[in-house]
C-alpha atoms as a PDB file:
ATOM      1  CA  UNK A   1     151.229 160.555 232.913  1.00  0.00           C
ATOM      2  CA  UNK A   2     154.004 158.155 231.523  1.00  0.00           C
ATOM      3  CA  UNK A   3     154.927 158.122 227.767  1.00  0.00           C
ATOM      4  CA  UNK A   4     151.854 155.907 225.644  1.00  0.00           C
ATOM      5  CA  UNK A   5     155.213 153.415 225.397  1.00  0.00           C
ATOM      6  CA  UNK A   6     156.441 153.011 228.507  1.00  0.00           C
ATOM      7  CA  UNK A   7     152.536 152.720 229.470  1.00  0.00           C
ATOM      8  CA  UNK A   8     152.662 149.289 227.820  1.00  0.00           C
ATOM      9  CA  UNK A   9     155.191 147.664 230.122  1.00  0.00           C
ATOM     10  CA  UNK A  10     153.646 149.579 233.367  1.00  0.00           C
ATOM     11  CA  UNK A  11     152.008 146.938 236.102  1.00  0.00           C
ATOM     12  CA  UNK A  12     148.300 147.054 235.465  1.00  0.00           C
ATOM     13  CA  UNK A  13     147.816 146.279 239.264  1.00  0.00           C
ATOM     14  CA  UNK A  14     149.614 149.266 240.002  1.00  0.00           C
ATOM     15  CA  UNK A  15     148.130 151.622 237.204  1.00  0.00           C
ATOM     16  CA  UNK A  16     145.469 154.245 238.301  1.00  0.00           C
ATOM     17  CA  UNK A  17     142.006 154.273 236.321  1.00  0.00           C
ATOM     18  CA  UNK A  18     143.494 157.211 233.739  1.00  0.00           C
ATOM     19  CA  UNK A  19     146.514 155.602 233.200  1.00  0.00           C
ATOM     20  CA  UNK A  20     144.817 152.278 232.065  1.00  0.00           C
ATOM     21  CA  UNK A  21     142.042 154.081 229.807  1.00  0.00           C
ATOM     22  CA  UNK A  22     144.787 155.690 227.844  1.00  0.00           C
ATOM     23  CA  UNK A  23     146.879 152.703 227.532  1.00  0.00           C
ATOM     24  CA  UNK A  24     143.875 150.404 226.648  1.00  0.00           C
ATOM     25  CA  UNK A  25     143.348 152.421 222.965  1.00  0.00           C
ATOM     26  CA  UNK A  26     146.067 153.215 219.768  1.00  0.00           C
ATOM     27  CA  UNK A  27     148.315 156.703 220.877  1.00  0.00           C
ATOM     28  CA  UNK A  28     146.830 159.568 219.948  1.00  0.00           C
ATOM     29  CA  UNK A  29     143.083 158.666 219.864  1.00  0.00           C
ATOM     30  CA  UNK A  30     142.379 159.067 223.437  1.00  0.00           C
ATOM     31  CA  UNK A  31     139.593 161.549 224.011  1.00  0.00           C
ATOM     32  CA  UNK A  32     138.211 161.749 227.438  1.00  0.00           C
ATOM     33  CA  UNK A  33     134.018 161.641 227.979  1.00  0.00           C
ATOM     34  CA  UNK A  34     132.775 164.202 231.157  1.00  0.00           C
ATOM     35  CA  UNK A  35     136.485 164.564 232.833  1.00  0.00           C
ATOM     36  CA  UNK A  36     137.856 166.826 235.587  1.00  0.00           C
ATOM     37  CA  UNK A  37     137.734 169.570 234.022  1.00  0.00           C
ATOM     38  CA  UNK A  38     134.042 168.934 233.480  1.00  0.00           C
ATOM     39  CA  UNK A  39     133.362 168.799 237.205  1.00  0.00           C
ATOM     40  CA  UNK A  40     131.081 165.786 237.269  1.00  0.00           C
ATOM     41  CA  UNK A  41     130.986 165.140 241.052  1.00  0.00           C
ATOM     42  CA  UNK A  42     128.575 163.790 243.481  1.00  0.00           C
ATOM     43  CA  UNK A  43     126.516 166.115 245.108  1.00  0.00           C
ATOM     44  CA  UNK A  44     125.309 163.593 248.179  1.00  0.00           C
ATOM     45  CA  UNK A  45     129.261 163.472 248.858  1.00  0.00           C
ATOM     46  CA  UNK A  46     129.144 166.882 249.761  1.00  0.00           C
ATOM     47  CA  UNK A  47     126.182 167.318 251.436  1.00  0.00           C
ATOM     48  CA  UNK A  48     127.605 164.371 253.873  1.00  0.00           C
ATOM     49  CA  UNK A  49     130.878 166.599 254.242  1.00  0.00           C
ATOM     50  CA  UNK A  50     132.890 164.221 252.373  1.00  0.00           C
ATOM     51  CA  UNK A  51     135.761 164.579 249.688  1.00  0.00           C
ATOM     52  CA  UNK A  52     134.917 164.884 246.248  1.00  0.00           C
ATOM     53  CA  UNK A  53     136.609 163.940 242.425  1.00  0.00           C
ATOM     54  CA  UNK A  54     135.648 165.556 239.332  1.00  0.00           C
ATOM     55  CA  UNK A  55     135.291 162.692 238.018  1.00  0.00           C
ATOM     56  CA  UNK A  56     133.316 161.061 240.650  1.00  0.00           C
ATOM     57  CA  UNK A  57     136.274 158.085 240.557  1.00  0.00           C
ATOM     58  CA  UNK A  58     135.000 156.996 236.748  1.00  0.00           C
ATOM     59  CA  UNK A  59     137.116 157.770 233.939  1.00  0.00           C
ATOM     60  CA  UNK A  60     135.259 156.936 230.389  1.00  0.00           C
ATOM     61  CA  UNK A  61     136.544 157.897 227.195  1.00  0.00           C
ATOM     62  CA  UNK A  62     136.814 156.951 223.443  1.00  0.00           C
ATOM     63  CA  UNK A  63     139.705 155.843 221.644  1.00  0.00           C
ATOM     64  CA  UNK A  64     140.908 152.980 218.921  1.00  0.00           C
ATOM     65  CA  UNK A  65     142.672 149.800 218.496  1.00  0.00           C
ATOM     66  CA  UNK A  66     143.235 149.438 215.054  1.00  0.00           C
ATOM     67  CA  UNK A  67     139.605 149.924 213.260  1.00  0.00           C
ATOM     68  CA  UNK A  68     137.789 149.414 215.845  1.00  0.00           C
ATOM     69  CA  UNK A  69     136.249 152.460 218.165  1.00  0.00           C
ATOM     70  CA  UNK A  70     136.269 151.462 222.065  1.00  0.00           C
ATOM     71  CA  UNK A  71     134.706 152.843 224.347  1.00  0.00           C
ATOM     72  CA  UNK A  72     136.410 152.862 227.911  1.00  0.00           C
ATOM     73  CA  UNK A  73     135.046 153.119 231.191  1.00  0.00           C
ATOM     74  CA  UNK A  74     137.623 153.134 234.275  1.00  0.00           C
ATOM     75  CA  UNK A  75     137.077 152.690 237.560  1.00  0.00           C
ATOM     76  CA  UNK A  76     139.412 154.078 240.318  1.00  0.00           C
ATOM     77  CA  UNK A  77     140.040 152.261 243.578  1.00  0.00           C
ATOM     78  CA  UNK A  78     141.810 154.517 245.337  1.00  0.00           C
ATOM     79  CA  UNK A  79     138.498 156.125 245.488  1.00  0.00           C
ATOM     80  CA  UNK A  80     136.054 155.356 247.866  1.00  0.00           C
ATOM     81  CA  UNK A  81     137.040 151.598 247.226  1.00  0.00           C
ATOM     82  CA  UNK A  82     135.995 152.121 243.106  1.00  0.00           C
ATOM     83  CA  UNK A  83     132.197 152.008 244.793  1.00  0.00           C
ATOM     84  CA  UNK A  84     129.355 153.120 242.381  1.00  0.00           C
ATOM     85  CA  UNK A  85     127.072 155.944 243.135  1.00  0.00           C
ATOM     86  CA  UNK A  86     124.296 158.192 241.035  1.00  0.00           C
ATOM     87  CA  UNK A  87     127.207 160.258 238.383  1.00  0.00           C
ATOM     88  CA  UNK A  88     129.761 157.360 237.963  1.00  0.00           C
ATOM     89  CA  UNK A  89     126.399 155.082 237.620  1.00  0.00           C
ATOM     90  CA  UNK A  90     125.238 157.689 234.989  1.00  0.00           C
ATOM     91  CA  UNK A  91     128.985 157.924 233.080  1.00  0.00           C
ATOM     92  CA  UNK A  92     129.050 154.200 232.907  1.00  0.00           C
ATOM     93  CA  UNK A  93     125.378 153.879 231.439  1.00  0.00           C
ATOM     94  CA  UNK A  94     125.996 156.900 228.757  1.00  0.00           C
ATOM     95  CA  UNK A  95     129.004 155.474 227.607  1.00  0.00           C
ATOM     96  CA  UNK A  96     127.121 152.272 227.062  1.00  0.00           C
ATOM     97  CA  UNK A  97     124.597 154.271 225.390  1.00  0.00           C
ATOM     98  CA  UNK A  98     127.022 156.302 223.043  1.00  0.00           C
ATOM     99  CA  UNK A  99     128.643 153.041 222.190  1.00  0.00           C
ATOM    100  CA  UNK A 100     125.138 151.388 221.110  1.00  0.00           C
ATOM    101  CA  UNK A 101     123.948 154.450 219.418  1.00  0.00           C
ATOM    102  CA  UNK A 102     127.154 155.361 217.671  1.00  0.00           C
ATOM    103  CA  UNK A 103     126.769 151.241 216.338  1.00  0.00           C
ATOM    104  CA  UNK A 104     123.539 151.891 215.006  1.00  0.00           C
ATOM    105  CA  UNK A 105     124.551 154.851 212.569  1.00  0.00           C
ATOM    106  CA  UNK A 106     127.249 153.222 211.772  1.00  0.00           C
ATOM    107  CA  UNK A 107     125.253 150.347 210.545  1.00  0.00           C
ATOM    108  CA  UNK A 108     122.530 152.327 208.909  1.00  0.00           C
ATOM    109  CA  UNK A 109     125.130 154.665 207.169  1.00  0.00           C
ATOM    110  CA  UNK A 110     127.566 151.824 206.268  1.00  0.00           C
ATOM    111  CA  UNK A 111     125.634 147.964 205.652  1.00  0.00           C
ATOM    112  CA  UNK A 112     128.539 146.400 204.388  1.00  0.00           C
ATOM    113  CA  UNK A 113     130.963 147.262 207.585  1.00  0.00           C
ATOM    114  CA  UNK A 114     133.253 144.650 208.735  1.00  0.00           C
ATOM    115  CA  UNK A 115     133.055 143.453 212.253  1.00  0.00           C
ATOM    116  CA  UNK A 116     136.989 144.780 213.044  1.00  0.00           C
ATOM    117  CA  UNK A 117     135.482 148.818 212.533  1.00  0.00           C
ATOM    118  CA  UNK A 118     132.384 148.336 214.921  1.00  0.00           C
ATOM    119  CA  UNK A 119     132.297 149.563 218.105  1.00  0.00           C
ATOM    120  CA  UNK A 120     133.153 147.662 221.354  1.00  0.00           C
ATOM    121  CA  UNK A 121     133.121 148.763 224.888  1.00  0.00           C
ATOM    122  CA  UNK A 122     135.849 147.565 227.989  1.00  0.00           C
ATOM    123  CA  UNK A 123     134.850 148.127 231.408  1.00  0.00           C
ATOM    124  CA  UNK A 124     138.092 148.081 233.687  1.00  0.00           C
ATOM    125  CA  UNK A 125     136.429 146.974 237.055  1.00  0.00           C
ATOM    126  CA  UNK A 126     137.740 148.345 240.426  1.00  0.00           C
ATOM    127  CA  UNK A 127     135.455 148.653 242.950  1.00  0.00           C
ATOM    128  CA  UNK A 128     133.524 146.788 246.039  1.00  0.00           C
ATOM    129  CA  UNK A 129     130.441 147.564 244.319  1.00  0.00           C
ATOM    130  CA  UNK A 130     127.637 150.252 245.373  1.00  0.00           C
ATOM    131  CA  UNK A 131     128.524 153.183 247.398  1.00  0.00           C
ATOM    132  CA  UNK A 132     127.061 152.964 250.289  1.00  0.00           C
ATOM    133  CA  UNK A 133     127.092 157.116 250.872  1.00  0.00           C
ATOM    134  CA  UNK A 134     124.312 157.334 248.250  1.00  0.00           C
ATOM    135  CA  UNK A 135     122.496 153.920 248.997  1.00  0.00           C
ATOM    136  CA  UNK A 136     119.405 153.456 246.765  1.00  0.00           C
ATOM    137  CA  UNK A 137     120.739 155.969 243.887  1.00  0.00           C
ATOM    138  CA  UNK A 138     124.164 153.441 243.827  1.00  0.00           C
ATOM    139  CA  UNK A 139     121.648 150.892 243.346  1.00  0.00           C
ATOM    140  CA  UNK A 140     119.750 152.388 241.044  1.00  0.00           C
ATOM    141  CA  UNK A 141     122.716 152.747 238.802  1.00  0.00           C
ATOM    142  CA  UNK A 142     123.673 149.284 239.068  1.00  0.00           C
ATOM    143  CA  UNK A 143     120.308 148.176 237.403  1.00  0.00           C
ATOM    144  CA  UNK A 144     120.663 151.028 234.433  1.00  0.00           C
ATOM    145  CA  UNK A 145     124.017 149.604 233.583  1.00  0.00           C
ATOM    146  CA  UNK A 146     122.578 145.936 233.523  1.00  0.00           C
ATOM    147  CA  UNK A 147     119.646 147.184 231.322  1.00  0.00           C
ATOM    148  CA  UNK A 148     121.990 148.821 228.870  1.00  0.00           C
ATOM    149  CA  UNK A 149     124.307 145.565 228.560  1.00  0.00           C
ATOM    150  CA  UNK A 150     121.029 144.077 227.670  1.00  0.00           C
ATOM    151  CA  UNK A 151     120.470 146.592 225.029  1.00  0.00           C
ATOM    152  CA  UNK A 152     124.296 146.210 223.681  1.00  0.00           C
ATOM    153  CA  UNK A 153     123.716 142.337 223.656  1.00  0.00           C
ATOM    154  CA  UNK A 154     124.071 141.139 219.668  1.00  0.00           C
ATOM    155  CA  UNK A 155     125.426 144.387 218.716  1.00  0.00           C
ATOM    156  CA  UNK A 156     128.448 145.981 221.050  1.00  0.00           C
ATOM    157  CA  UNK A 157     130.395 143.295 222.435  1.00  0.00           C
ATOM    158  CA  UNK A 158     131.053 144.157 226.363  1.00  0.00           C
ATOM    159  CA  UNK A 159     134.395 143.423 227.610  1.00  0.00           C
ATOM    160  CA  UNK A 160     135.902 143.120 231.278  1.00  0.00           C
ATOM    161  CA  UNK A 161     139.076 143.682 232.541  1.00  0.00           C
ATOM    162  CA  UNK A 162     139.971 143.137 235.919  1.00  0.00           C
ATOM    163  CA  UNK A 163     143.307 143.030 237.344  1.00  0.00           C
ATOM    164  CA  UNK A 164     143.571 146.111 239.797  1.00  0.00           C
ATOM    165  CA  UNK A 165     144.283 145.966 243.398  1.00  0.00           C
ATOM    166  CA  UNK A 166     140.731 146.011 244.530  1.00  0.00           C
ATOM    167  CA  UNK A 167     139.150 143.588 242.545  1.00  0.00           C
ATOM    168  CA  UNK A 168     135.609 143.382 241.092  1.00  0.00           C
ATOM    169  CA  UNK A 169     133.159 142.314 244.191  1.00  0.00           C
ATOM    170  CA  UNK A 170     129.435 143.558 245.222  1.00  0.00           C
ATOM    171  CA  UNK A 171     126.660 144.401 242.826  1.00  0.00           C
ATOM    172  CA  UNK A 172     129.394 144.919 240.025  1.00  0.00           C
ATOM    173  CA  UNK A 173     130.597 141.597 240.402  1.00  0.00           C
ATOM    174  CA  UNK A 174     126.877 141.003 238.700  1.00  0.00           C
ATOM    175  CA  UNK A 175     127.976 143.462 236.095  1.00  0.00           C
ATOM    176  CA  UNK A 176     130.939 141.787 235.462  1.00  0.00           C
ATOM    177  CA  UNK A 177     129.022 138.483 235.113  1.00  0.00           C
ATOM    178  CA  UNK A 178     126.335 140.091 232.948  1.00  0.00           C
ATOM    179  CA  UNK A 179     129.246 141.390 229.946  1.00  0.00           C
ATOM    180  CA  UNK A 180     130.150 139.650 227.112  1.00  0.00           C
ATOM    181  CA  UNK A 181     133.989 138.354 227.567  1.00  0.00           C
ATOM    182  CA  UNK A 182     136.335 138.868 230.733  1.00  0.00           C
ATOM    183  CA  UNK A 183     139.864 139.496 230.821  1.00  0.00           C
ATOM    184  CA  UNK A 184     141.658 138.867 233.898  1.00  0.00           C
ATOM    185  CA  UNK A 185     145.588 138.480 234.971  1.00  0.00           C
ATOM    186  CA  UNK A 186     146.414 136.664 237.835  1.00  0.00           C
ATOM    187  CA  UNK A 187     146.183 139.374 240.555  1.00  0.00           C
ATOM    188  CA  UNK A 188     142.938 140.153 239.361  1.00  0.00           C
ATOM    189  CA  UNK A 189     139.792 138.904 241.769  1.00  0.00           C
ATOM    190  CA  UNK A 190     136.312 138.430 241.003  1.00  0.00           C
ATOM    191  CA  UNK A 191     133.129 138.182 243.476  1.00  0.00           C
ATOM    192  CA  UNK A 192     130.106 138.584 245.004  1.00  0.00           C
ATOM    193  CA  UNK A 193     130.972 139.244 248.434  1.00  0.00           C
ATOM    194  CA  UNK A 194     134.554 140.367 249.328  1.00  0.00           C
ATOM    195  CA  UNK A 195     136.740 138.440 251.918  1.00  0.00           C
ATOM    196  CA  UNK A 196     136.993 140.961 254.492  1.00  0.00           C
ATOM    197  CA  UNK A 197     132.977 141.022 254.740  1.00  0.00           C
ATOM    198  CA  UNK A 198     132.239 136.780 255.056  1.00  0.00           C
ATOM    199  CA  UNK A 199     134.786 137.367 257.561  1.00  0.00           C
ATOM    200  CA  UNK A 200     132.621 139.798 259.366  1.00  0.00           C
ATOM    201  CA  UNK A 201     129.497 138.306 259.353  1.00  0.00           C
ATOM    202  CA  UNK A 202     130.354 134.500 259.249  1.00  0.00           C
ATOM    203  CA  UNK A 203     133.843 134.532 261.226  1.00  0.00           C
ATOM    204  CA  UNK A 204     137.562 133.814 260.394  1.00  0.00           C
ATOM    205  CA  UNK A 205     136.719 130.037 260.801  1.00  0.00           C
ATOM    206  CA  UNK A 206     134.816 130.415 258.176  1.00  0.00           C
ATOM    207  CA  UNK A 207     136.894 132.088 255.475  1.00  0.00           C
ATOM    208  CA  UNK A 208     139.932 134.176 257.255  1.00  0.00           C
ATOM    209  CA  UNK A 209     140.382 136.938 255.050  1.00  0.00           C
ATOM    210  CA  UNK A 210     144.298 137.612 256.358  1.00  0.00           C
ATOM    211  CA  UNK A 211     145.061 134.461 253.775  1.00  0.00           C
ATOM    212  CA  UNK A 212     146.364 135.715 251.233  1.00  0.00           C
ATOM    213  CA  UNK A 213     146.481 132.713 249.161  1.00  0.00           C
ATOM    214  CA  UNK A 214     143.393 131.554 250.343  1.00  0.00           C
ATOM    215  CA  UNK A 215     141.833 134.461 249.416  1.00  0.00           C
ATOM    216  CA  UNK A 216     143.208 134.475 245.651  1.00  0.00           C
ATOM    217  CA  UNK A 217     142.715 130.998 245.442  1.00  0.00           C
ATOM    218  CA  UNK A 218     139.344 131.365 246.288  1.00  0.00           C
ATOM    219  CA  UNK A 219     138.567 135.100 244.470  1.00  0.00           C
ATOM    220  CA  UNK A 220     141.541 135.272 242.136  1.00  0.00           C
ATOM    221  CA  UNK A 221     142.698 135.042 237.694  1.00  0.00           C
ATOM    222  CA  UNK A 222     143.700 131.276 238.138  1.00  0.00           C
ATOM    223  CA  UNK A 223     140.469 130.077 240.010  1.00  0.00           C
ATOM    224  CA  UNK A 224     138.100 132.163 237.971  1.00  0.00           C
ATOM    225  CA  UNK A 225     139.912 130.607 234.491  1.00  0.00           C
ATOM    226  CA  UNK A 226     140.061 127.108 235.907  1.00  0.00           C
ATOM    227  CA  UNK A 227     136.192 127.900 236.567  1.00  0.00           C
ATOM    228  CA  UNK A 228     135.299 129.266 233.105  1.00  0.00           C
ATOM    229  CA  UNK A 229     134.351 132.350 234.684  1.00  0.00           C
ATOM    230  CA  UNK A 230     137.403 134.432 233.086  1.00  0.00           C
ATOM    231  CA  UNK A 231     137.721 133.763 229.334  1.00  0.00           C
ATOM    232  CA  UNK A 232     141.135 135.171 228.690  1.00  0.00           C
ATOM    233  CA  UNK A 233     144.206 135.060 231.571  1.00  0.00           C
ATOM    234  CA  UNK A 234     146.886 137.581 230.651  1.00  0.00           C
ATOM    235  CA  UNK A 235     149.963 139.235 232.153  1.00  0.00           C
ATOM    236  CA  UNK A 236     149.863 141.874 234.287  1.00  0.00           C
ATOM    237  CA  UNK A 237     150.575 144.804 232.178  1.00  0.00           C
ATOM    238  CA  UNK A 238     148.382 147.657 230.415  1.00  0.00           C
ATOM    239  CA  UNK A 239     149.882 146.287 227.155  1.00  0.00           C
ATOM    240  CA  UNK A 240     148.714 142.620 227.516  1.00  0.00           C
ATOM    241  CA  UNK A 241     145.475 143.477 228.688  1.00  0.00           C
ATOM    242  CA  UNK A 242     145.381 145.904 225.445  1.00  0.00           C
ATOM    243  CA  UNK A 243     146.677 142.792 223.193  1.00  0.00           C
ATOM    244  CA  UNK A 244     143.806 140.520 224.295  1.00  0.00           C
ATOM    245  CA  UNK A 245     141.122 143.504 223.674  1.00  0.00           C
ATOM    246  CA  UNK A 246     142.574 144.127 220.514  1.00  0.00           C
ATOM    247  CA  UNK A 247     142.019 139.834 219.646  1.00  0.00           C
ATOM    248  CA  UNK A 248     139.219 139.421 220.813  1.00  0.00           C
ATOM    249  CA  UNK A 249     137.749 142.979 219.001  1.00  0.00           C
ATOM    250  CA  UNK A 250     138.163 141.887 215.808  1.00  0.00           C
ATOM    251  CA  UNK A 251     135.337 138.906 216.240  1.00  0.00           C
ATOM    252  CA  UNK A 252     131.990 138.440 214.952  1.00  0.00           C
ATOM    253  CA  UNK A 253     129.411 139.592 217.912  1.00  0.00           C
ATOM    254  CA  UNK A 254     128.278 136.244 217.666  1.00  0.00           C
ATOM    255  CA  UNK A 255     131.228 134.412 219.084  1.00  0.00           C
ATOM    256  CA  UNK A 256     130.972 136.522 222.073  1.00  0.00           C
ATOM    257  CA  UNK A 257     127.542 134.331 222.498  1.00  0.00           C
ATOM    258  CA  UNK A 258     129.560 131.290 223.309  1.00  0.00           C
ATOM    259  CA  UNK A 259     131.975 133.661 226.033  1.00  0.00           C
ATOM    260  CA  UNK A 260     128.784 134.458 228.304  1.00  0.00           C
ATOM    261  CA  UNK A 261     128.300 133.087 231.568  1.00  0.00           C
ATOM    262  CA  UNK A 262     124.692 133.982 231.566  1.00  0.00           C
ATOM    263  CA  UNK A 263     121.894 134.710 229.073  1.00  0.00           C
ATOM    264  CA  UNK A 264     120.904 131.594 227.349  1.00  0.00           C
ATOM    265  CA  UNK A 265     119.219 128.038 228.243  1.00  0.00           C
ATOM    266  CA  UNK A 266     122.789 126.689 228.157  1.00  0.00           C
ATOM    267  CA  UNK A 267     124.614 128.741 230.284  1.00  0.00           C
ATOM    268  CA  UNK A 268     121.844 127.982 233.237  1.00  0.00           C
ATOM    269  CA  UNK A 269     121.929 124.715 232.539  1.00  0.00           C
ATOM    270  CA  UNK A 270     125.755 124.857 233.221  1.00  0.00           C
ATOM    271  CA  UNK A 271     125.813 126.533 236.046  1.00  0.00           C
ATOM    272  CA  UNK A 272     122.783 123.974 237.403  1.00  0.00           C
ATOM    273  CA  UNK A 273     125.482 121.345 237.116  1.00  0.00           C
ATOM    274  CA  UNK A 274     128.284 123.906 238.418  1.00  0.00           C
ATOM    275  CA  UNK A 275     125.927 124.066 241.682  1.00  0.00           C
ATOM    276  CA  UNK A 276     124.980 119.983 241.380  1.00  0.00           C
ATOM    277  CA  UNK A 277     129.075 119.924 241.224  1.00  0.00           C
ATOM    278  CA  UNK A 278     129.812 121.671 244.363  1.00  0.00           C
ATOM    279  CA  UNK A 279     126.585 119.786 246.052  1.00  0.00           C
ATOM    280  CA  UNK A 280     128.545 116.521 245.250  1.00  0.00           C
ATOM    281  CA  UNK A 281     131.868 117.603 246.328  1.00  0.00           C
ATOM    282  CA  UNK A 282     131.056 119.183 249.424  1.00  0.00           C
ATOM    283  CA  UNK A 283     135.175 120.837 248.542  1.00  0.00           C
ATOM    284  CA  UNK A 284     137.178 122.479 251.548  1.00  0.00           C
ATOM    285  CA  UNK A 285     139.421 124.472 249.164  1.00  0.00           C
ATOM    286  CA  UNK A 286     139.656 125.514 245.747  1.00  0.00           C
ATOM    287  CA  UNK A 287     142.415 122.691 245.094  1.00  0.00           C
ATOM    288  CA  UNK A 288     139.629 120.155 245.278  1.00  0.00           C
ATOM    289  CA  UNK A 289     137.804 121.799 242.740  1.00  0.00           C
ATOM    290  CA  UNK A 290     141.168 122.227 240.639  1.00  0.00           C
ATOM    291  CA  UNK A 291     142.174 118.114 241.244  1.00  0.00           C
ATOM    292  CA  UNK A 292     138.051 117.343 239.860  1.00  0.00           C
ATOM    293  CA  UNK A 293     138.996 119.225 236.733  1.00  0.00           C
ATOM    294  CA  UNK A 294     141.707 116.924 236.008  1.00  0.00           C
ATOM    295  CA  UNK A 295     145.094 118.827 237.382  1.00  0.00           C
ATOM    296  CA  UNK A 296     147.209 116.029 239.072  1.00  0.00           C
ATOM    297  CA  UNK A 297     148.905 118.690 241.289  1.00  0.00           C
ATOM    298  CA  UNK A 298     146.564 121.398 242.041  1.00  0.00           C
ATOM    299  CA  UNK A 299     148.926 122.666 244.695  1.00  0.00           C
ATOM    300  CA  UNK A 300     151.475 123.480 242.193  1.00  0.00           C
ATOM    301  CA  UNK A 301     149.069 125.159 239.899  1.00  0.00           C
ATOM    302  CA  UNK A 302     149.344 128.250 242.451  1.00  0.00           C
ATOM    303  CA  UNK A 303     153.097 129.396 242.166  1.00  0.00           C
ATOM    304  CA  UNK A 304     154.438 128.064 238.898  1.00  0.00           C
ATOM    305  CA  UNK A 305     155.099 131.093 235.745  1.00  0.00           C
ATOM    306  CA  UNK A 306     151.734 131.898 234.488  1.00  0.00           C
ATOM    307  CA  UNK A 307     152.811 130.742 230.904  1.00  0.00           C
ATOM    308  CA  UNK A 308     153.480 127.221 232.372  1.00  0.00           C
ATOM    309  CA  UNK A 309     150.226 127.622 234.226  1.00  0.00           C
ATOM    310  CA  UNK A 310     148.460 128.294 230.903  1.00  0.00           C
ATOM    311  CA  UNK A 311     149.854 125.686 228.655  1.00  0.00           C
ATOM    312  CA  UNK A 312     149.316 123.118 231.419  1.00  0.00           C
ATOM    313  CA  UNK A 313     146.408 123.929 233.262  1.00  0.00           C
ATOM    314  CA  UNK A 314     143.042 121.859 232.897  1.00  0.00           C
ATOM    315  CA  UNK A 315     139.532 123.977 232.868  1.00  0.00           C
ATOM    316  CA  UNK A 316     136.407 122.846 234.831  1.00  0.00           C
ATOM    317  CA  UNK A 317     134.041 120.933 232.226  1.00  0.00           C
ATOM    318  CA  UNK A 318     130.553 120.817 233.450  1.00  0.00           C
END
């Protein structure tokens, strides 16, 4: 493991789960929750005759940024595609849990705490979504996470961070959806169904997941922010992922409200017009959607510096 330092400045895209869990929170809090040495693992892996991790491909731990305790839950990619099964379903709902229980003590012990030195938790999505090895037990876990973001709702802000070489697609693009604020750089990629799978069961015509830059401008950080689907764009390092935790922290629970994609009579009726939108359009690529919210050259909206991107760029109104 690199120096907490030299963490900062190391590629986000490139990072492995641990690696961005202990550069998320201050040096020298990190404390990991059911590690290796624990030997978490999945026992339906086994029984199938296939490779295990002691940490089922979850990392989750507790740390700080500044006042404020976070709770961290890491996904890992390079295992098993960051899929979900029953004990990385069960790490990421009793982290949740911790975080929401260690809130209300807090509360009750403390009235008059400020908002900065209440808990928060960040999710760093990478994964295609359920693992398919342990089928309705992945699924299962899926729905025990949503039902504890419900329970954190008003009191443990929920925040995503995606920007690892998988992405965040399949039932945990939901999850995703469902939290409170997302935090994406531009390599990140958000979604429902992944490219290489429309491509399987609609055809390359239909979306040819070889395009690269079809695929990102379709899936990826500059789409989803144009969209209003990522709240915060950010460089692609552990430390400017940490920076925008560490802002966005320090807020009232209540401005998280107006962050959320879903939840509220106003966010459907968004995305209602969102879907009337796209009805009316009929677009062929994201650039049309891009050149509707106002940018006069969509095309160059892909390549130029992502500072220049931000200060320019116009966001989807609907």
């Amino acid at each position: 493991m690199p120096k907490w330092n030299d963490l900062q400045e190391q590629s986000f895209l490139e990072s492995d789960a641990r690696a961005r869990a202990v550069g998320l929170v201050d040096e020298g809090t990190y404390t990991e929750l059911a590690g290796p040495f624990d030997r978490f693992y999945s026992p339906h892996l086994e029984v199938l005759g296939e490779a295990v991790e002691f940490d089922d491909g979850i990392v989750t731990a507790v740390g700080k940024i500044g006042k404020t305790p976070v709770f961290v839950i890491s996904q890992e990619g390079r295992f098993i595609g960051g899929s979900v099964g029953e004990v990385g379903g069960a790490k990421m709902v009793n982290t949740i849990r911790l975080a929401i229980e260690f809130h209300d003590k807090l509360v009750a012990d403390y009235p008059n705490i400020s908002d900065e030195e209440k808990p928060v938790v960040v999710i760093s999505f990478e994964t295609g979504g359920v693992r398919l090895h342990e089928s309705n037990a992945g699924l299962l876990a899926h729905a025990e996470v949503m039902d504890q973001l419900q329970k954190a709702r008003h009191k443990v802000p929920v925040i995503t961070l995606i920007g690892s070489k998988v992405g965040c697609f399949g039932g945990m693009g939901f999850v995703a959806a469902a939290t409170d604020a997302i935090v994406m750089s531009e390599f990140g990629r958000l979604g429902l169904t992944g490219p290489e799978v429309i491509e399987q069961e609609m055809g390359k015509e239909e979306f040819d997941s070889s395009d690269r830059a079809l695929v990102f401008r379709t899936t990826g950080g500059r789409h989803k922010y144009i969209m209003g689907d990522c709240n915060v764009l950010v460089q692609n390092t552990i430390g400017a992922f940490r920076d925008a935790v560490a802002k966005l922290a320090v807020l009232p629970v209540s401005e998280f409200e107006k962050m959320r994609r879903i939840g509220s009579p106003e966010a459907v009726e968004r995305q209602l017009r969102a879907v009337a939108l796209a009805a009316e359009m009929q677009p062929q690529d994201a650039r049309d959607v891009w050149a509707k919210a106002g940018n006069p050259d969509p095309v160059a909206l892909t390549d130029i510096p992502l500072d220049e991107f931000l200060a320019d760029v116009k966001r989807l109104s609907v």
